[in-house]
C-alpha atoms as a PDB file:
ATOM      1  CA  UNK A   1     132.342  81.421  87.006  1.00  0.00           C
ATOM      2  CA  UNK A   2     129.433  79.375  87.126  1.00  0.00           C
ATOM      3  CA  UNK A   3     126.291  80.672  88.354  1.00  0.00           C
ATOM      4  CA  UNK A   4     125.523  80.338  92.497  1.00  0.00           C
ATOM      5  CA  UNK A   5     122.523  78.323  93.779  1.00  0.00           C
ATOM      6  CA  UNK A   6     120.120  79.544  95.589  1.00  0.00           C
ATOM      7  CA  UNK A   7     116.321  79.138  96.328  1.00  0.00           C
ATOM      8  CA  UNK A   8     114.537  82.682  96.634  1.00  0.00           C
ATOM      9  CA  UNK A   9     111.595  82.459  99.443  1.00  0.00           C
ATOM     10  CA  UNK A  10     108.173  84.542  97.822  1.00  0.00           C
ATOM     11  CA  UNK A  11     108.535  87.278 100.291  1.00  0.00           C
ATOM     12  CA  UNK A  12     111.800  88.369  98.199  1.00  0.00           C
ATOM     13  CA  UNK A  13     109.977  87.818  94.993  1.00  0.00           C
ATOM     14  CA  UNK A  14     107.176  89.876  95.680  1.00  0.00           C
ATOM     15  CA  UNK A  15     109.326  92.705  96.738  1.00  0.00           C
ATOM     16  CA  UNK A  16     111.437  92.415  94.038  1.00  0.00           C
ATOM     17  CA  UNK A  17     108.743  92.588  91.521  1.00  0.00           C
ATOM     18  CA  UNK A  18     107.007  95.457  93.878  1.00  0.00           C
ATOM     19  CA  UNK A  19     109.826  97.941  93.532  1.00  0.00           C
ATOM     20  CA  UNK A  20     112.432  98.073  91.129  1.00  0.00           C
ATOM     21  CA  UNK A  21     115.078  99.497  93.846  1.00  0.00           C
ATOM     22  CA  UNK A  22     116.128  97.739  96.915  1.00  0.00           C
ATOM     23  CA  UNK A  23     118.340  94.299  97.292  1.00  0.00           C
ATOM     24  CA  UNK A  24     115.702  91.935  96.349  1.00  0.00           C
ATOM     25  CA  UNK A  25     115.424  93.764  93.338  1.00  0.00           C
ATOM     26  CA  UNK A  26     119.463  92.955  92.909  1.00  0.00           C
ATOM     27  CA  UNK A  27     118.794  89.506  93.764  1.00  0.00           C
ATOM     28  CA  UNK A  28     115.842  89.635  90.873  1.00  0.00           C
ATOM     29  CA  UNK A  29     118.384  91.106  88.351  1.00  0.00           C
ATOM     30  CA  UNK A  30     121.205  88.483  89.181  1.00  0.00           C
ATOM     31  CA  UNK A  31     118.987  85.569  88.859  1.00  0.00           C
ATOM     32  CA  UNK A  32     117.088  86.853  85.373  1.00  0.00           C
ATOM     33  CA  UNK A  33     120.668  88.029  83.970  1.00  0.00           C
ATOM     34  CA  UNK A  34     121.780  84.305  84.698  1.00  0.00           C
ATOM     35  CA  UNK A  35     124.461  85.099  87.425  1.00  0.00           C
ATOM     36  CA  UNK A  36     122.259  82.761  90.168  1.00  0.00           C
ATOM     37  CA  UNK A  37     120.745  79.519  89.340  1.00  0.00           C
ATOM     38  CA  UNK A  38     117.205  79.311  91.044  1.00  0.00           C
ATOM     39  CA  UNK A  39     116.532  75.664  92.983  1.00  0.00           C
ATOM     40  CA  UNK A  40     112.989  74.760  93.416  1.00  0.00           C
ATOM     41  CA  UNK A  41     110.640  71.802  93.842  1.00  0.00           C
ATOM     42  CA  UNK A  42     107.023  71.450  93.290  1.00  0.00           C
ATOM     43  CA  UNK A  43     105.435  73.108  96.287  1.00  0.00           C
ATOM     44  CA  UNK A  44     107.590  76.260  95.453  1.00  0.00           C
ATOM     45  CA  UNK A  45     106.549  76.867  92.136  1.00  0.00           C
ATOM     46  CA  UNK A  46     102.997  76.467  93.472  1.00  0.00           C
ATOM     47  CA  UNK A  47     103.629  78.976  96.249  1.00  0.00           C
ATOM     48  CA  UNK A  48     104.980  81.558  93.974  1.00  0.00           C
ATOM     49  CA  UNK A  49     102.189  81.003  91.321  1.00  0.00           C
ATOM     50  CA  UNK A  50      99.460  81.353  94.475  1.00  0.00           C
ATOM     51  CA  UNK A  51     101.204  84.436  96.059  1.00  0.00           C
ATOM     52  CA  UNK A  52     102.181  86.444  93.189  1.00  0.00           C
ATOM     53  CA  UNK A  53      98.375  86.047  91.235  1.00  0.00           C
ATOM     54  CA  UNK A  54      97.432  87.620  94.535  1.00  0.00           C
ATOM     55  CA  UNK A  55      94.658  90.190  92.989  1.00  0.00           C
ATOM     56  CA  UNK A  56      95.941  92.939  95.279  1.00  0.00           C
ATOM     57  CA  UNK A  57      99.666  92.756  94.910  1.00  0.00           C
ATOM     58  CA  UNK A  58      98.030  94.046  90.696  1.00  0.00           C
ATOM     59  CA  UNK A  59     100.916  91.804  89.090  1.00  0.00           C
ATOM     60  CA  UNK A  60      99.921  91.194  85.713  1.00  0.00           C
ATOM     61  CA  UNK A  61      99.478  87.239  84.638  1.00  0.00           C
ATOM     62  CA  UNK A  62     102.237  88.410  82.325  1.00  0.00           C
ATOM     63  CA  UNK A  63     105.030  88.817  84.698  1.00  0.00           C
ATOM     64  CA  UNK A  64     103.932  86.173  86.436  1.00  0.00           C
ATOM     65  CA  UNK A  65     103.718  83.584  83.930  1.00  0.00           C
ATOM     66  CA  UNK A  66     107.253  85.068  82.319  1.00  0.00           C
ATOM     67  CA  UNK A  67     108.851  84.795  85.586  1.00  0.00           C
ATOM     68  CA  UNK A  68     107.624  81.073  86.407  1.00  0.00           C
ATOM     69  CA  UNK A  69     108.791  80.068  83.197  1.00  0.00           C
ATOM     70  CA  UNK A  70     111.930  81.711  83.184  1.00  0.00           C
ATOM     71  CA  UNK A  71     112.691  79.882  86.545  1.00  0.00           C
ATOM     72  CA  UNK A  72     111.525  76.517  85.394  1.00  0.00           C
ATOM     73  CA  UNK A  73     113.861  76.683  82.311  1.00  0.00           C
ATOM     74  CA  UNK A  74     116.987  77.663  83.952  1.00  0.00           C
ATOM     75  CA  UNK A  75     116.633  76.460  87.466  1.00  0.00           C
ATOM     76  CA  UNK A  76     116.502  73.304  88.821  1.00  0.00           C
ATOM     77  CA  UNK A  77     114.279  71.253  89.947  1.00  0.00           C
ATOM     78  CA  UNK A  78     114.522  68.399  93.072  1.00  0.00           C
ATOM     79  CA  UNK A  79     112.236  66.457  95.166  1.00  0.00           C
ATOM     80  CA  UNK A  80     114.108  66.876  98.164  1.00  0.00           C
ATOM     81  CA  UNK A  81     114.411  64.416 101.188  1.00  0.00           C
ATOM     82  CA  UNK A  82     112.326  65.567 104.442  1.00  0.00           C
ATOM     83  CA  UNK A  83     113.466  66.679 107.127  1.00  0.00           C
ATOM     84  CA  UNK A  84     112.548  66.620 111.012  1.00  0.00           C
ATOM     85  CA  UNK A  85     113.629  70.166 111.546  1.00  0.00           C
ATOM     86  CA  UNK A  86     110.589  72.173 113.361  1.00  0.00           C
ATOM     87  CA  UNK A  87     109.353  75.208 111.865  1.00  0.00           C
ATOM     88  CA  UNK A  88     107.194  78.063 113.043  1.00  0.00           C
ATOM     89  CA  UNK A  89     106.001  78.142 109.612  1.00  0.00           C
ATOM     90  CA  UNK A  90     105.647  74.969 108.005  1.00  0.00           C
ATOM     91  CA  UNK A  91     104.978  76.412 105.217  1.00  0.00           C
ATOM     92  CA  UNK A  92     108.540  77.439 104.918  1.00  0.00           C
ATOM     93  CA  UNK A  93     109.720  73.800 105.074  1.00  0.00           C
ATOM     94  CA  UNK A  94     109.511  73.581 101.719  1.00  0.00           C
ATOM     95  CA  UNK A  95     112.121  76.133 101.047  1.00  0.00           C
ATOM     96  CA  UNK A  96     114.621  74.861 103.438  1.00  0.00           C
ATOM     97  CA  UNK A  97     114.484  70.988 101.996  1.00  0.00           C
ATOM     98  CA  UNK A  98     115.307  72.243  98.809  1.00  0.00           C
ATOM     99  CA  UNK A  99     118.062  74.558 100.182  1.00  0.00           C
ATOM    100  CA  UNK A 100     119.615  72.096 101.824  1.00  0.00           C
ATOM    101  CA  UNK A 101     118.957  69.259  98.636  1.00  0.00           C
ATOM    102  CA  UNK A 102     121.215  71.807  96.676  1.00  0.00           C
ATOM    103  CA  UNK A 103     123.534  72.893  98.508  1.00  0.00           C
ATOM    104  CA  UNK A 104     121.785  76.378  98.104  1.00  0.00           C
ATOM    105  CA  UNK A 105     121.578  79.850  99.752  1.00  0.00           C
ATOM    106  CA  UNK A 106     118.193  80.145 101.192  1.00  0.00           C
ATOM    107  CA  UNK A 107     117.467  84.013 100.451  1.00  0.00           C
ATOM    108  CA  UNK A 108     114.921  84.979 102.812  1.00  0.00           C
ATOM    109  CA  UNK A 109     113.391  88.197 104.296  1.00  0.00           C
ATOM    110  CA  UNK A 110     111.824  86.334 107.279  1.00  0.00           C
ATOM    111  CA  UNK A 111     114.986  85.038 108.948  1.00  0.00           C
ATOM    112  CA  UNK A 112     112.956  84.261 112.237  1.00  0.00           C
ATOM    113  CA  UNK A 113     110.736  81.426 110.370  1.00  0.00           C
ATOM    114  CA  UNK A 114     114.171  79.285 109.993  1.00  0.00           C
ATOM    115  CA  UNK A 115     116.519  77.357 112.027  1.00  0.00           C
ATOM    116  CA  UNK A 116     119.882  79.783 112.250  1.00  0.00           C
ATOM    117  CA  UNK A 117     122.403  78.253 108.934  1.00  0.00           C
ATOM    118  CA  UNK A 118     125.045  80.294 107.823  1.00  0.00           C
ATOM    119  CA  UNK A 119     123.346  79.495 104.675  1.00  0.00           C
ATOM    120  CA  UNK A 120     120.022  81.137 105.180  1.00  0.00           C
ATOM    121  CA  UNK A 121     120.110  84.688 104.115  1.00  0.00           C
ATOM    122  CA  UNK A 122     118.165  88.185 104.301  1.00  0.00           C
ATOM    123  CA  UNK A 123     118.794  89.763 100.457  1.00  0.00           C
ATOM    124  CA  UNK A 124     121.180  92.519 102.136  1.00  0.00           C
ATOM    125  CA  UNK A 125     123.214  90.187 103.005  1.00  0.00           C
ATOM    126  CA  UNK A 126     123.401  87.815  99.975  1.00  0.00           C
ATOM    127  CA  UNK A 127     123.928  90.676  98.225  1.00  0.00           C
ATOM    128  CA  UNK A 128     126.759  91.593 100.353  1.00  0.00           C
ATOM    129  CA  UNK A 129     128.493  88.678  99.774  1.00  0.00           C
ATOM    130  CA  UNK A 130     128.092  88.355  96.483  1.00  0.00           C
ATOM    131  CA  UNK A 131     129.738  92.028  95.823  1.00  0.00           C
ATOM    132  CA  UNK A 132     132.683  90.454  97.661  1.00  0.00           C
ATOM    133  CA  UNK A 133     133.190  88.048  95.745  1.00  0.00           C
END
């Protein structure tokens, strides 16, 4: 079976890399044990890097670096179209145009910031589906 796309939003990163329980923990393990394929585009990559060299969040430039590089050798990487879809966070535009470029799951603890898809996701849920599977 190959590997499911999906772009992770940095709120599931950090937690993932914050505790080593929980589901975005799970969704850390599928995607560094190759069972998900990461989708990203520039602006991601430079939202992760920002976000998780965060002094007090203490992750070490280490894990960081490792974890960058491990997504930008087996994920892939688009320049996705734009779209006119509003946002309450544009920030989390982004995110959403490189879902959608893929064909991805969005996994996202902040559901609110994004238009309701059946392919936008909090980790409990992904992770739900992808035990069903």
């Amino acid at each position: 079976m190959k590997p499911a796309l999906v772009v992770i939003d940095t709120n599931v990163l950090v937690s993932a890399l914050w505790s080593n329980n929980g589901n975005p923990r799970k969704i850390l393990d599928l995607l560094l044990n190759g069972k998900i394929k990461p989708c990203y585009g520039s602006g991601i990559i430079k939202e992760y890097e920002a976000v998780l060299s965060r002094p007090h969040f203490q992750f070490t430039l280490s894990e960081v670096s490792s974890l960058l590089s491990f997504i930008k050798a087996t994920g892939i990487s688009v320049v996705p179209a734009p779209t006119s879809v509003q946002f309450i966070d544009e920030d989390d535009r982004k995110f959403y145009e490189v879902a959608k470029c893929c064909n991805a799951v969005l996994i996202t603890g902040n559901l609110k910031h994004f238009p309701k898809d059946q392919d936008i996701l909090a980790p409990v849920d992904y992770i739900k589906i992808y035990n069903s599977l």
